[in-house]
Protein backbone atom coordinates (compact mmCIF):
# COMPACT_ATOMS: atom_id res chain seq x y z
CA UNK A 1 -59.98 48.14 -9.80
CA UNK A 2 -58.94 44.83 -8.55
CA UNK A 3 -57.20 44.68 -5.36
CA UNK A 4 -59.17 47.63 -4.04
CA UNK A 5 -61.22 46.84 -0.99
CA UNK A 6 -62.56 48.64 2.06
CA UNK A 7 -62.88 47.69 6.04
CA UNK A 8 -65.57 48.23 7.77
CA UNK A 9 -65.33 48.38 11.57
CA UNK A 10 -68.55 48.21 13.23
CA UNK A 11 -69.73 48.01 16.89
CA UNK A 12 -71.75 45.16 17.10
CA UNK A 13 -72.68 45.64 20.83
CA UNK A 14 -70.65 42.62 22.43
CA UNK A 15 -67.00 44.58 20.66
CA UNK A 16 -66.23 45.42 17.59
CA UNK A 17 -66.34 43.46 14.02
CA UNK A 18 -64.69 44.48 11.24
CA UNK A 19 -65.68 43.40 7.65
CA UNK A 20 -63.63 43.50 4.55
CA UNK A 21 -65.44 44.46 0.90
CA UNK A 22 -63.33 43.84 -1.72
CA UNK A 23 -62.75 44.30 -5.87
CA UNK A 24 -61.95 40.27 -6.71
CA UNK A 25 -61.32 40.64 -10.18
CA UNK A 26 -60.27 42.85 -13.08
CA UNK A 27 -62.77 45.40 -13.71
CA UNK A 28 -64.70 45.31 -10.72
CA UNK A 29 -64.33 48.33 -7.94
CA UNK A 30 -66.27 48.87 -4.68
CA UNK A 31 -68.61 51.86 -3.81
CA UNK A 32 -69.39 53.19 -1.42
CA UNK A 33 -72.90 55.25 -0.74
CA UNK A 34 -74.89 56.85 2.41
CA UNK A 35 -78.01 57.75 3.53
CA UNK A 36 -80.71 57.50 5.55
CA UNK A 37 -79.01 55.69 8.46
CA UNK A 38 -77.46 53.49 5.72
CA UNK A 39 -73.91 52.79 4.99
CA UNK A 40 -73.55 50.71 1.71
CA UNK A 41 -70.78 49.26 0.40
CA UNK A 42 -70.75 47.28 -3.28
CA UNK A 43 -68.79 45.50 -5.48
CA UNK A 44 -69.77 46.22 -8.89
CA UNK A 45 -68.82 45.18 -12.55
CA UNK A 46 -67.86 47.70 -15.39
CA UNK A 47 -71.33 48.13 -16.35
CA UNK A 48 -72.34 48.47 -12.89
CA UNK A 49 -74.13 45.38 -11.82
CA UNK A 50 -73.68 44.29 -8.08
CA UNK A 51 -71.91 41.41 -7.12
CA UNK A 52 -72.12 41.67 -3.22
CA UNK A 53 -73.55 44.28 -1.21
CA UNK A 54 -73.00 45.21 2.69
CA UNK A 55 -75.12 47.09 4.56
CA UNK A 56 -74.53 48.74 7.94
CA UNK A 57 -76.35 51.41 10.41
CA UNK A 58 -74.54 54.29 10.16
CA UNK A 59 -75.10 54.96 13.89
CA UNK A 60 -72.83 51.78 14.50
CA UNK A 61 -70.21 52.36 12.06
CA UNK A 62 -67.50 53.32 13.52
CA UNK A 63 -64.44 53.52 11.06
CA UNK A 64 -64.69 52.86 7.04
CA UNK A 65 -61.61 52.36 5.55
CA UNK A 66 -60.60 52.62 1.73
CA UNK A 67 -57.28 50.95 0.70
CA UNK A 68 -56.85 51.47 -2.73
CA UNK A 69 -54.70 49.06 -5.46
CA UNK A 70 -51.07 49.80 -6.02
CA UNK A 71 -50.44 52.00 -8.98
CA UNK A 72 -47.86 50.47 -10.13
CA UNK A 73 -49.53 47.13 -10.83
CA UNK A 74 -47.37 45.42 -7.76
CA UNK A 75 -49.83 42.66 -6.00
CA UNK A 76 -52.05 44.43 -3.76
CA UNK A 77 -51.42 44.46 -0.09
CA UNK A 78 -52.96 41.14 2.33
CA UNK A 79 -56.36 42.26 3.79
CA UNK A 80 -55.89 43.31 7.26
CA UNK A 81 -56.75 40.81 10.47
CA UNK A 82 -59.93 40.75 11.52
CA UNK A 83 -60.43 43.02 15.10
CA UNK A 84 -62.13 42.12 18.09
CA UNK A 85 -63.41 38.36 18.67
């Protein structure tokens, strides 16, 4: 659904980064999936076709955060600031 996105906050080594996946327009929603040392994280289209994909070792994942869209059709909440550097 649009307005639905998901943070990613990663350690990256040098600090953290922190990456923001999001559903830009009507229709489109973001999954999520994991496995194999994999965290994946796609937007995808009603008939499920990716539009962007973000992949992350799971080892250095260290919070993944769903926000989901406002029920009541209100504009969605600003994406966070970015953390770290």
């Amino acid at each position: 659904m649009k307005g639905d996105h998901v943070e990613i906050v990663i350690d990256a080594g040098d600090g953290v980064r922190s990456y923001d996946i999001a559903a830009t327009r009507a229709g489109r929603r973001v999954e999520i999936t994991q496995g194999r040392g994999i965290v994946e994280v796609v937007e995808v289209t009603r008939r499920g076709t990716p539009v962007r994909t973000a992949r992350f070792m799971a080892a250095r994942v260290l919070a993944l955060v769903e926000h989901p869209a406002a029920e009541d059709g209100s504009a969605p909440p600003p994406p966070p600031a970015p953390l770290g550097d």
